[in-house]
Protein backbone atom coordinates (compact mmCIF):
# COMPACT_ATOMS: atom_id res chain seq x y z
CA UNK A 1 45.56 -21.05 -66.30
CA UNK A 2 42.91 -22.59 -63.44
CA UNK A 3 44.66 -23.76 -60.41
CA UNK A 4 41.85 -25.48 -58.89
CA UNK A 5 42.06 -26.42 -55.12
CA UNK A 6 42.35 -30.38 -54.22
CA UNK A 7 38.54 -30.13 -53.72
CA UNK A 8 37.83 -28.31 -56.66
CA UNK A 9 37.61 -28.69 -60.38
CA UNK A 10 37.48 -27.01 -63.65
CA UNK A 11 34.26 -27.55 -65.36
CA UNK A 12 34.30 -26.28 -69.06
CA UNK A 13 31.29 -24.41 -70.33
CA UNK A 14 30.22 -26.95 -72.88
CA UNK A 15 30.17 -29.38 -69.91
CA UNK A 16 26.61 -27.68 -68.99
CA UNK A 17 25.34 -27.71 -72.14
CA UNK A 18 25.85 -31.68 -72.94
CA UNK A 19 23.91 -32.16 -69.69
CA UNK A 20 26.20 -31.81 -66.67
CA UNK A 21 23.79 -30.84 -63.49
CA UNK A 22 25.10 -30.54 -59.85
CA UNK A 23 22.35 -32.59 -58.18
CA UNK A 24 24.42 -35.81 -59.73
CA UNK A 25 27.41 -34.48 -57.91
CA UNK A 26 27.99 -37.41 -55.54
CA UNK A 27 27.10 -40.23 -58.47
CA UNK A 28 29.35 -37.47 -61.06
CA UNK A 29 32.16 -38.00 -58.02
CA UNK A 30 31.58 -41.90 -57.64
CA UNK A 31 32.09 -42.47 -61.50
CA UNK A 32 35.03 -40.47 -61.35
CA UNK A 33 36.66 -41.94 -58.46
CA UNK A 34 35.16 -45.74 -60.41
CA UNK A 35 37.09 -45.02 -63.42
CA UNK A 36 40.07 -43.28 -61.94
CA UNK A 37 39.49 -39.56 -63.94
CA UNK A 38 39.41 -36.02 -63.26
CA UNK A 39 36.28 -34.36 -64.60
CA UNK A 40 38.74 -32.70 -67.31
CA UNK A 41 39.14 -36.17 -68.88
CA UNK A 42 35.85 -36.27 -69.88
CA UNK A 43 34.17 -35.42 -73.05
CA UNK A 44 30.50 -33.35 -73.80
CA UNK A 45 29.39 -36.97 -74.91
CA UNK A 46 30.41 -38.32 -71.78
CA UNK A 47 28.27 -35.73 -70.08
CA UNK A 48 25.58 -37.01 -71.92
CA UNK A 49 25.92 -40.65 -71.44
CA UNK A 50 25.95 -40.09 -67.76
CA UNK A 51 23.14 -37.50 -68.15
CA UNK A 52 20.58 -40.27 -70.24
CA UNK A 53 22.15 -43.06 -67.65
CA UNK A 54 20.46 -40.98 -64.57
CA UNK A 55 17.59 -40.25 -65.87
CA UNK A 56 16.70 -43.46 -67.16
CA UNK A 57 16.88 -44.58 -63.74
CA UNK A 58 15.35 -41.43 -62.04
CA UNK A 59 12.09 -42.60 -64.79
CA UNK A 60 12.60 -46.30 -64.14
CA UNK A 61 12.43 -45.68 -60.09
CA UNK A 62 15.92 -46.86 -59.81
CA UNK A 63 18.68 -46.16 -57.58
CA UNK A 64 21.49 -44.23 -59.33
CA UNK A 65 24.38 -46.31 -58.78
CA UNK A 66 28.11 -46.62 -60.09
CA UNK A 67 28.14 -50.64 -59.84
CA UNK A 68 24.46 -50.47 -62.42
CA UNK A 69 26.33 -48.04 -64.71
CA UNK A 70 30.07 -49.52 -64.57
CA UNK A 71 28.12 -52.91 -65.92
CA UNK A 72 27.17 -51.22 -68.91
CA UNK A 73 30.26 -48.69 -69.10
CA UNK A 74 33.87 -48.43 -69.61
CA UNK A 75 36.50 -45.96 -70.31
CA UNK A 76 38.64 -45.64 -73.81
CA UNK A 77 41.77 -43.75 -74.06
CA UNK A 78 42.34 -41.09 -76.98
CA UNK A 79 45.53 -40.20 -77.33
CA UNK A 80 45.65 -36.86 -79.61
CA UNK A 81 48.62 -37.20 -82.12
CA UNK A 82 50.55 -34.62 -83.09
CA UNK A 83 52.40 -34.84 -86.00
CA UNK A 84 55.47 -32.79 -87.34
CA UNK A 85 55.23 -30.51 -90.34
């Protein structure tokens, strides 16, 4: 099992290919820190979303910012049930 240090993080290989990219590391860090997660709470989709969300600025000549996305974003809990044979 990882045991990441406080300024580290374990970044699952599917991560990559739904879009993660280091250059977005401070925005990845600011949505993070927006929405109160740990890069493990996050899904390949999310990856995604953020992924389309940056570029579509980057194209538009936008700033990336957390207060543009967190208008148009918000987080959902899924709890995974387990249930008893």
């Amino acid at each position: 099992m990882p045991r990441p240090e406080p300024y580290e993080a374990v970044v699952f290989r599917d991560f990559f290919e739904a879009g993660l990219h280091f250059p977005y590391k401070d925005f990845m860090g600011e949505v993070l820190q927006w929405f109160n997660l740990q890069i493990h709470h996050l899904t390949p989709n999310a990856f995604a979303r953020l992924s389309v969300f940056a570029m579509a600025l980057k194209i538009s000549r936008c700033a990336l910012s957390i207060n543009t996305f967190a208008r148009y974003h918000k987080t959902h809990l899924h709890k995974k049930v387990v249930k008893d044979k």
